[in-house]
PDB file of N, CA and C in Angstrom:
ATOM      1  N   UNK A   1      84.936 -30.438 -46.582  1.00  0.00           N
ATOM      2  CA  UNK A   1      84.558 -31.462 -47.544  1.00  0.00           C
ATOM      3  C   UNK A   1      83.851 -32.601 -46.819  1.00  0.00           C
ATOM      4  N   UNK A   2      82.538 -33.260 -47.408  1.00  0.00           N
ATOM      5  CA  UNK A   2      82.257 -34.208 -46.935  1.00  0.00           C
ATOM      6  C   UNK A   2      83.028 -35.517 -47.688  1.00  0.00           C
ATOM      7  N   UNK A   3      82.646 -36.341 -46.520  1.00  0.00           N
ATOM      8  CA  UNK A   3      83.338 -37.603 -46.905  1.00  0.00           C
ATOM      9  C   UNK A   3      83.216 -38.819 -48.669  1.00  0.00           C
ATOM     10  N   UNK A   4      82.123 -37.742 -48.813  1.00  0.00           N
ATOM     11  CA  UNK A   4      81.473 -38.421 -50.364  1.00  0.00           C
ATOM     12  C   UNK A   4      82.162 -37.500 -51.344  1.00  0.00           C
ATOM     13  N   UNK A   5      82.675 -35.979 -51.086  1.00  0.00           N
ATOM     14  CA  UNK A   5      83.398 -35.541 -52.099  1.00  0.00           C
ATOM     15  C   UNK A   5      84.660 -36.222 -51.828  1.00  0.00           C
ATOM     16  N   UNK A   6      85.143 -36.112 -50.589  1.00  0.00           N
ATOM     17  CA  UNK A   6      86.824 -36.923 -50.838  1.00  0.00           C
ATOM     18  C   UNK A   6      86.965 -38.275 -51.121  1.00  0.00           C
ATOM     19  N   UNK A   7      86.287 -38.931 -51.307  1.00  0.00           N
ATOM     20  CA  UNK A   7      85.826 -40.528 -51.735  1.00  0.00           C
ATOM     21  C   UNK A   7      85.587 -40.369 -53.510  1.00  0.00           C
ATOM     22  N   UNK A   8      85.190 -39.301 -53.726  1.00  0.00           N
ATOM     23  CA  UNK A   8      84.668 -39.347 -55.352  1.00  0.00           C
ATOM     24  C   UNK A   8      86.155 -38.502 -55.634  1.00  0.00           C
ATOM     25  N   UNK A   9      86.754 -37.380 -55.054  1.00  0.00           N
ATOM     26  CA  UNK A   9      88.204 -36.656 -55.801  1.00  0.00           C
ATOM     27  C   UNK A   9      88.992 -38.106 -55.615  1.00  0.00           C
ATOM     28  N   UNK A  10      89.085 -38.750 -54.480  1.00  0.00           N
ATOM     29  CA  UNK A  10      90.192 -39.693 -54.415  1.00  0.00           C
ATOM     30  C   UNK A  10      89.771 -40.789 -55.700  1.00  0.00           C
ATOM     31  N   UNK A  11      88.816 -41.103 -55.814  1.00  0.00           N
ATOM     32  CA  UNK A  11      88.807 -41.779 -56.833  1.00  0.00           C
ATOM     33  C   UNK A  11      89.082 -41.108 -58.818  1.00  0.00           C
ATOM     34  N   UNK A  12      88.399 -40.061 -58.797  1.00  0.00           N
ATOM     35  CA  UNK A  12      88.649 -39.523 -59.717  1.00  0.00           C
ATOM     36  C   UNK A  12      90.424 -39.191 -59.883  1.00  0.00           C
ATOM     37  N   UNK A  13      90.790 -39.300 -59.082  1.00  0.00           N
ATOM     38  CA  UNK A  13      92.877 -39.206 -58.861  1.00  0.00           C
ATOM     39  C   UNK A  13      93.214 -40.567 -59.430  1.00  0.00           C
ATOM     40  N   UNK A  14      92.584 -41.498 -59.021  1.00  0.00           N
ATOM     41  CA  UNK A  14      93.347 -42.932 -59.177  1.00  0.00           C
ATOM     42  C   UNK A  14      93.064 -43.218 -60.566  1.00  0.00           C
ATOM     43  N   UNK A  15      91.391 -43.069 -60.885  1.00  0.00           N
ATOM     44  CA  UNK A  15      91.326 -43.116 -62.658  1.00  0.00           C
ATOM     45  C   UNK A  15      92.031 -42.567 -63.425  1.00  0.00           C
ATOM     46  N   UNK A  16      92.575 -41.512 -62.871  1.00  0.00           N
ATOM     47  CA  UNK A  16      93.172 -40.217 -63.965  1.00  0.00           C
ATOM     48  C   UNK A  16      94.767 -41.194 -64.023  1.00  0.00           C
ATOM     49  N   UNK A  17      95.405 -41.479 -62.727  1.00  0.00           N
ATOM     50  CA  UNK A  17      96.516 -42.118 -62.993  1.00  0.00           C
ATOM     51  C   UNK A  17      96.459 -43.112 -63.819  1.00  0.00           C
ATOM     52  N   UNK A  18      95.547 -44.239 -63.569  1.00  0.00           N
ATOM     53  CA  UNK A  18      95.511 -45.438 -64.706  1.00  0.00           C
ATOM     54  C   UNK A  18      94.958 -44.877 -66.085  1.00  0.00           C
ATOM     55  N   UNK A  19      94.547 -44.129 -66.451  1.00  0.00           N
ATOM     56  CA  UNK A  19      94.088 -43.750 -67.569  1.00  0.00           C
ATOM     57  C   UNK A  19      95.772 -42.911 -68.488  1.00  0.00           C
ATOM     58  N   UNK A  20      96.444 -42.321 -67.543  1.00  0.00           N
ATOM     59  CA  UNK A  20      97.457 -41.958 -68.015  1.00  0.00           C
ATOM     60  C   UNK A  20      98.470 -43.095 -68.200  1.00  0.00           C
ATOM     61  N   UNK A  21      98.689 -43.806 -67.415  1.00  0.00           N
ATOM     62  CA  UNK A  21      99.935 -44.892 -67.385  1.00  0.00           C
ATOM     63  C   UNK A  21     100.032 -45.911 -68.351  1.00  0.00           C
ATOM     64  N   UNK A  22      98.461 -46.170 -68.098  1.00  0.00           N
ATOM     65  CA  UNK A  22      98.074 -47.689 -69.044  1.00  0.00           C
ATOM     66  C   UNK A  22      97.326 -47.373 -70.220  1.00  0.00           C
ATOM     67  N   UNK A  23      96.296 -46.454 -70.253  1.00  0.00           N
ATOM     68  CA  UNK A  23      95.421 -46.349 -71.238  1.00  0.00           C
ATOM     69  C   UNK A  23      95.903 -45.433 -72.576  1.00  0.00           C
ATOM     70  N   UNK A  24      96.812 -43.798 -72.190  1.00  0.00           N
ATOM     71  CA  UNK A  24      96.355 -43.660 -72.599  1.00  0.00           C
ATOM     72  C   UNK A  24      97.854 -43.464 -73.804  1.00  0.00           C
ATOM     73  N   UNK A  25      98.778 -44.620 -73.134  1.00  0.00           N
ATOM     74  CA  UNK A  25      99.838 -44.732 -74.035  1.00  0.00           C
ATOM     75  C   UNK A  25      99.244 -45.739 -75.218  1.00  0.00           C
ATOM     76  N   UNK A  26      98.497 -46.542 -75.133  1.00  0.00           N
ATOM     77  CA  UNK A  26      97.603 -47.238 -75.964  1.00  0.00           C
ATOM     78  C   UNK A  26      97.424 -46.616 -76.877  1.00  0.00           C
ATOM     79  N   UNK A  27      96.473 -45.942 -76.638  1.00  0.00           N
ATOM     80  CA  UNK A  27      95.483 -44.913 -77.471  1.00  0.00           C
ATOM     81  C   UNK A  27      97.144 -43.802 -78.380  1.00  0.00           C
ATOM     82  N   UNK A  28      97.659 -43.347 -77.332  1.00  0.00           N
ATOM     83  CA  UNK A  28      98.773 -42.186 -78.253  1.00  0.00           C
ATOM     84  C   UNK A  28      99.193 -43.008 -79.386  1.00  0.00           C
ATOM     85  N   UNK A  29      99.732 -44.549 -79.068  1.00  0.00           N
ATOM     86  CA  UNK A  29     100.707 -44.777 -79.853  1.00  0.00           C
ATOM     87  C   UNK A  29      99.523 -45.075 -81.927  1.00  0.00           C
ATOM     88  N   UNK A  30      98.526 -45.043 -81.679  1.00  0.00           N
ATOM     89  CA  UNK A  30      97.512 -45.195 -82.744  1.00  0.00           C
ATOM     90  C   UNK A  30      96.687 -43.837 -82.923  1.00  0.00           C
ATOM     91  N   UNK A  31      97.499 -42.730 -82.628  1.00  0.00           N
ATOM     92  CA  UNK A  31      97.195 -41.361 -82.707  1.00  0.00           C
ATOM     93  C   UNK A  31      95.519 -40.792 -82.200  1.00  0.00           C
ATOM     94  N   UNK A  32      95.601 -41.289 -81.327  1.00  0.00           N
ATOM     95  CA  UNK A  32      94.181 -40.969 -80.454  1.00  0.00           C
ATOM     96  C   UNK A  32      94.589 -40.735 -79.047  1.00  0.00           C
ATOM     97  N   UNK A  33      93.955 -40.449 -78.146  1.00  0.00           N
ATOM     98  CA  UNK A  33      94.016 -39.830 -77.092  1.00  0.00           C
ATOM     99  C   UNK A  33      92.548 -40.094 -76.607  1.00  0.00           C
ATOM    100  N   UNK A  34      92.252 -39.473 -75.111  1.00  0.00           N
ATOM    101  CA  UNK A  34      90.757 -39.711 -74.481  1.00  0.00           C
ATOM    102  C   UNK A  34      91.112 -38.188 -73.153  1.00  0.00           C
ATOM    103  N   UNK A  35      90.090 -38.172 -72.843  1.00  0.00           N
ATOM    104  CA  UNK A  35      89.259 -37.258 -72.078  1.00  0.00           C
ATOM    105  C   UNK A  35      88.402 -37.328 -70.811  1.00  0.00           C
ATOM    106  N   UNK A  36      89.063 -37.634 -69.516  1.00  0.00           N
ATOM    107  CA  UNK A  36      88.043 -38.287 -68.654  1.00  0.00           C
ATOM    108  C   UNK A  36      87.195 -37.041 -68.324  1.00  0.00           C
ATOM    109  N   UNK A  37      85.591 -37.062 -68.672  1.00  0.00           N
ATOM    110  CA  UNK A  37      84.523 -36.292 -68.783  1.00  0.00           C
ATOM    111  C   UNK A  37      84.389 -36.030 -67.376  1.00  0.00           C
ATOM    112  N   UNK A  38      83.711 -37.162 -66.520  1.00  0.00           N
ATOM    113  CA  UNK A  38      83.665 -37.283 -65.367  1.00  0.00           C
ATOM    114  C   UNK A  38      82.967 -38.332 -65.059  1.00  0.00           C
ATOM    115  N   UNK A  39      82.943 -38.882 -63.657  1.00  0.00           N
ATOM    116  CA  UNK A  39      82.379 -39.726 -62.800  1.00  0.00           C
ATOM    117  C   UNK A  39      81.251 -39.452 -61.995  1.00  0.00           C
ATOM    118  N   UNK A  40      80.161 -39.781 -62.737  1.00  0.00           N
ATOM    119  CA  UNK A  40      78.865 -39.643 -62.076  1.00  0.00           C
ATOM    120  C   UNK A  40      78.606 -40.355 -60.703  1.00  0.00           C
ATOM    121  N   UNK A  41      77.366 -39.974 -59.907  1.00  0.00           N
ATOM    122  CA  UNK A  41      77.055 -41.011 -58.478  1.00  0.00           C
ATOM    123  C   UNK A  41      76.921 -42.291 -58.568  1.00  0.00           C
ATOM    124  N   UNK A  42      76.617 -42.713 -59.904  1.00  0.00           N
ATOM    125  CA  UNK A  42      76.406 -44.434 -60.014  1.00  0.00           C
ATOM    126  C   UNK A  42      78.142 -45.014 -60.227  1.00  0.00           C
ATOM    127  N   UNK A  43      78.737 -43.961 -60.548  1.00  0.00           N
ATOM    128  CA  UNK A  43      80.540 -44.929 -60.208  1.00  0.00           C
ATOM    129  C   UNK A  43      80.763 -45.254 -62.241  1.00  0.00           C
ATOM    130  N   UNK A  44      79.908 -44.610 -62.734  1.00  0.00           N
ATOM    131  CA  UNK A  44      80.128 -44.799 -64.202  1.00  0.00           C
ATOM    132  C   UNK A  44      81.185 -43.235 -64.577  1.00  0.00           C
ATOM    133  N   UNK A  45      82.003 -43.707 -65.501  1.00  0.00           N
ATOM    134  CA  UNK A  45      82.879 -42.995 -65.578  1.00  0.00           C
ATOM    135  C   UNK A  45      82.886 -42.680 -67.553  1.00  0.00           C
ATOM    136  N   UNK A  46      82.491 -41.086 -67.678  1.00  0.00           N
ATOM    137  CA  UNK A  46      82.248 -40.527 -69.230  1.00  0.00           C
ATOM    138  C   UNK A  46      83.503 -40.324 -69.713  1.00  0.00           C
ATOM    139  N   UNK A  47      84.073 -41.038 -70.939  1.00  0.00           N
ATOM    140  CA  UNK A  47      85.329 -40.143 -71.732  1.00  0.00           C
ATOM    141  C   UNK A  47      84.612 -40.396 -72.827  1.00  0.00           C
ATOM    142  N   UNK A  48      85.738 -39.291 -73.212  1.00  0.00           N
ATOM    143  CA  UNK A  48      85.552 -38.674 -74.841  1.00  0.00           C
ATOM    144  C   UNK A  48      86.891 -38.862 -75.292  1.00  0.00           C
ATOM    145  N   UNK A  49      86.705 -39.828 -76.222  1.00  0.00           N
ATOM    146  CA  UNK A  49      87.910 -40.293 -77.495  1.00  0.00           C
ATOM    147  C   UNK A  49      87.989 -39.161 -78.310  1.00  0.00           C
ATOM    148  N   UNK A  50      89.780 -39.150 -78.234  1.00  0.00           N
ATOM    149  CA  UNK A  50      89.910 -37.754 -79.153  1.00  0.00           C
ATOM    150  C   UNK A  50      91.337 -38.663 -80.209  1.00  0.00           C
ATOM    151  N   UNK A  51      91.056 -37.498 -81.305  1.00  0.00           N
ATOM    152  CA  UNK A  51      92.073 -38.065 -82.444  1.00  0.00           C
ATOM    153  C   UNK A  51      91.353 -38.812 -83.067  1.00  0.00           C
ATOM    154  N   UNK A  52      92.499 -39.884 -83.453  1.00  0.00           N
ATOM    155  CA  UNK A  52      92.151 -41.152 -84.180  1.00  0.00           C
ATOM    156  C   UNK A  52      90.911 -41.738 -83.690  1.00  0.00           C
ATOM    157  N   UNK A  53      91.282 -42.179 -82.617  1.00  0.00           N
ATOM    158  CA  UNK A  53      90.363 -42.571 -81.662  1.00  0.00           C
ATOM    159  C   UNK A  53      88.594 -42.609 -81.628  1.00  0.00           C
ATOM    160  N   UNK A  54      88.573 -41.021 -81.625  1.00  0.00           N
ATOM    161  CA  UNK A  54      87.158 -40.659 -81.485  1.00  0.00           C
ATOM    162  C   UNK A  54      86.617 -40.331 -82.756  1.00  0.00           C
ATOM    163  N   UNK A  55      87.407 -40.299 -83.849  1.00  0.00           N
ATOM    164  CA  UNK A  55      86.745 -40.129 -85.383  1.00  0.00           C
ATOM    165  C   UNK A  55      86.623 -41.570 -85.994  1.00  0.00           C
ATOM    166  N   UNK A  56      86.817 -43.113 -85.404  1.00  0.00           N
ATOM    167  CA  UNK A  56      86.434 -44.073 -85.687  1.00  0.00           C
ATOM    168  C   UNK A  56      84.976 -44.380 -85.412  1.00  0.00           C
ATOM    169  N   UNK A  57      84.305 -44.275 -85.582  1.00  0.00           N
ATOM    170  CA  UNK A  57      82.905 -44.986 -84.929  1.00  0.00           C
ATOM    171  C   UNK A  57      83.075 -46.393 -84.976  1.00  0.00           C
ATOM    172  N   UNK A  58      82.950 -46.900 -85.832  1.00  0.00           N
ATOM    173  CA  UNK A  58      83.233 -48.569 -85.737  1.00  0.00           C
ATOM    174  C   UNK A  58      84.142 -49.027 -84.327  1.00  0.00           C
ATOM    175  N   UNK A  59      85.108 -48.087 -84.190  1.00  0.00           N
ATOM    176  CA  UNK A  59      86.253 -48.574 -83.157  1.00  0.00           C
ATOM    177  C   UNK A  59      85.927 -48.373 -81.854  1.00  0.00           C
ATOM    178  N   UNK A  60      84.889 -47.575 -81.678  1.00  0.00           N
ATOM    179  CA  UNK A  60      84.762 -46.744 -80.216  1.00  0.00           C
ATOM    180  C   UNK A  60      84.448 -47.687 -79.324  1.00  0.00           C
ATOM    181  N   UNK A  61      83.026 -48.671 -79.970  1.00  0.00           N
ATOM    182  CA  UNK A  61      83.197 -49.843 -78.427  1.00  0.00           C
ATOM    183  C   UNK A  61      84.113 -51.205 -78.435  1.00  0.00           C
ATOM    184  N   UNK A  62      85.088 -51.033 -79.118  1.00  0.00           N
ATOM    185  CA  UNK A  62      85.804 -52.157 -78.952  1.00  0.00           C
ATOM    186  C   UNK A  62      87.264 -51.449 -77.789  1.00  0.00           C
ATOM    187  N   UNK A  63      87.622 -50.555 -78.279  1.00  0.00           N
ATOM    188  CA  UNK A  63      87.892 -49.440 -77.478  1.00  0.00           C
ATOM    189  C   UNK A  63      87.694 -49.166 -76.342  1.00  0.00           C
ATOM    190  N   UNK A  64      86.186 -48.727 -76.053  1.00  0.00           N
ATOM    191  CA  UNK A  64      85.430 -48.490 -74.433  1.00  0.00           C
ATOM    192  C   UNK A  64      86.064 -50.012 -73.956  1.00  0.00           C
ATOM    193  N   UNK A  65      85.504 -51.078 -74.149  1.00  0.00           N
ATOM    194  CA  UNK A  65      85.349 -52.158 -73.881  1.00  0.00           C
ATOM    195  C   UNK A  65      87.109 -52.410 -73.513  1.00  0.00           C
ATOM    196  N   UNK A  66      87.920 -52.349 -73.946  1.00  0.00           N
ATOM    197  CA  UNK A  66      89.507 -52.529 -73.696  1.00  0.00           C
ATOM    198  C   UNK A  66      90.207 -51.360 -72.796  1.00  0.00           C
ATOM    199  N   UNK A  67      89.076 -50.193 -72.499  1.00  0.00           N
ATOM    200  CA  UNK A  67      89.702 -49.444 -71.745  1.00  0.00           C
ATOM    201  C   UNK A  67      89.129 -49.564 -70.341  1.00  0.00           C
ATOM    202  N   UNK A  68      87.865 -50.448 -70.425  1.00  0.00           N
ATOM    203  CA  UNK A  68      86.771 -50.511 -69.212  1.00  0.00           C
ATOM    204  C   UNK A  68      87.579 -51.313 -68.883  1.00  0.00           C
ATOM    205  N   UNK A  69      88.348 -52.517 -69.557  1.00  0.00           N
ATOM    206  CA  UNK A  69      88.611 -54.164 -68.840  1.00  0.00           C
ATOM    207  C   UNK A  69      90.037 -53.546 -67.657  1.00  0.00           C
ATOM    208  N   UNK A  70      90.662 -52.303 -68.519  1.00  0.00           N
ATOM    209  CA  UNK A  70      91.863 -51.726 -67.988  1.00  0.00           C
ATOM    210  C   UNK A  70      92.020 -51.443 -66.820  1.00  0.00           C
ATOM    211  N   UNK A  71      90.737 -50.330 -67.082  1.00  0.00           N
ATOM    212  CA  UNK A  71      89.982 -49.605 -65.406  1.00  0.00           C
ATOM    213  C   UNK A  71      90.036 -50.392 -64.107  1.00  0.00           C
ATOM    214  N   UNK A  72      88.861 -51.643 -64.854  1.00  0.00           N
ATOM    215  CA  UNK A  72      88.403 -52.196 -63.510  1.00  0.00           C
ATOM    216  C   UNK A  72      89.329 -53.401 -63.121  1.00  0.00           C
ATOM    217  N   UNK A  73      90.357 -53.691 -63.597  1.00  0.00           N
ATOM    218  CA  UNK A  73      91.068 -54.362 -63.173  1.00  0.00           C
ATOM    219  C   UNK A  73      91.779 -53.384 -61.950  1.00  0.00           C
ATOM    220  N   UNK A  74      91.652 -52.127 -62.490  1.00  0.00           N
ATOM    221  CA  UNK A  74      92.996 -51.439 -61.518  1.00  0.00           C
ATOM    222  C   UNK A  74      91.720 -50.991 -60.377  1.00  0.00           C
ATOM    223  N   UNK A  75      90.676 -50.526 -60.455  1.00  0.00           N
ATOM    224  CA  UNK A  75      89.043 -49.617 -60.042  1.00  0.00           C
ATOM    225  C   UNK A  75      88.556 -50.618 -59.902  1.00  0.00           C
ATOM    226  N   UNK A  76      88.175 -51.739 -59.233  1.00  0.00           N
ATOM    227  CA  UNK A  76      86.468 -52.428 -59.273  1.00  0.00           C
ATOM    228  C   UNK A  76      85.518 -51.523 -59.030  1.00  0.00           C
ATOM    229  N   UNK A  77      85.658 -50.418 -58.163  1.00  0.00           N
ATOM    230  CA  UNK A  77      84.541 -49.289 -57.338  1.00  0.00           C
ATOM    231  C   UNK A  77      84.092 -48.961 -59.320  1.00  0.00           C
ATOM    232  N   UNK A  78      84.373 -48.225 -60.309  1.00  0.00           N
ATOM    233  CA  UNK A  78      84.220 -48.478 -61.328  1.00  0.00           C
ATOM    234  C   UNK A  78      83.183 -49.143 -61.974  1.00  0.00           C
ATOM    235  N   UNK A  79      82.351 -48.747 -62.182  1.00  0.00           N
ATOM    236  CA  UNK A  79      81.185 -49.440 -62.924  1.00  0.00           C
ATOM    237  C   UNK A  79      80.975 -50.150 -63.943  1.00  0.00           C
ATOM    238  N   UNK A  80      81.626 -49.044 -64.973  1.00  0.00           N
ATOM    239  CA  UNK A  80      81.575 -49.001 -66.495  1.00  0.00           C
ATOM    240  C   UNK A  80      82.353 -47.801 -66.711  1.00  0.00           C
ATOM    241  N   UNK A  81      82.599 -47.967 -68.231  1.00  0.00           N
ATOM    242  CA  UNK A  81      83.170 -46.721 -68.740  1.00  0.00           C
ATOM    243  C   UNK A  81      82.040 -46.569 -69.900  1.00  0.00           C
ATOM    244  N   UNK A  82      82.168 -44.998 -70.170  1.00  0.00           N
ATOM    245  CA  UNK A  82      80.792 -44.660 -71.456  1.00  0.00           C
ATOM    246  C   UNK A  82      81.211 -44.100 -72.001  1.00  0.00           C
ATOM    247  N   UNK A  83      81.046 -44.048 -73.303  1.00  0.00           N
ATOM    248  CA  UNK A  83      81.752 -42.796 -74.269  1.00  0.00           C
ATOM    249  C   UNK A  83      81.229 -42.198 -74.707  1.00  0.00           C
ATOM    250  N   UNK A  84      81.297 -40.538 -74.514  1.00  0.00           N
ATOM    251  CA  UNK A  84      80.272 -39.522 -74.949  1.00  0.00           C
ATOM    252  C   UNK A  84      80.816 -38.786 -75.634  1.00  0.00           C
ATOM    253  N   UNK A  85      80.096 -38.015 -76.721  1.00  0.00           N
ATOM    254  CA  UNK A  85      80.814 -36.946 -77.577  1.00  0.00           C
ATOM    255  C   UNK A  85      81.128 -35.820 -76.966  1.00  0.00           C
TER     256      UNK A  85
END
């Protein structure tokens, strides 16, 4: 492995933990759930809102936006979060 895949798995490990711990008891308890898509080279990170969640449109960037503030508090390396279908 080069040092840019174990730098991108190690990070993709740490999102997956905060996304489980913090995010995505959020999201369960309002019957939605999310999907980390993946983490592109620019450090932007794709989920897909599922459930409740992802059948709101109105809700999705208030949402992104409360799950990005989550991230990068725990991630600065973290760019953004994007939400894709």
């Amino acid at each position: 492995m080069t040092p840019s895949e174990l730098t991108y798995g190690d990070l993709t490990a740490r999102l997956e933990h905060v996304l489980e711990s913090e995010v995505r008891p959020i999201l369960r308890a309002e019957g939605g759930d999310l999907l980390l898509v993946g983490i592109d080279l620019d450090r932007i990170a794709q989920v897909r809102l599922l459930g409740a969640c992802g059948a709101c449109a109105s809700a999705v960037p208030a949402l992104v936006l409360r799950i990005e503030t989550i991230v990068k508090e725990r991630l600065p390396e973290i760019r953004f979060i994007e939400a894709v279908p």
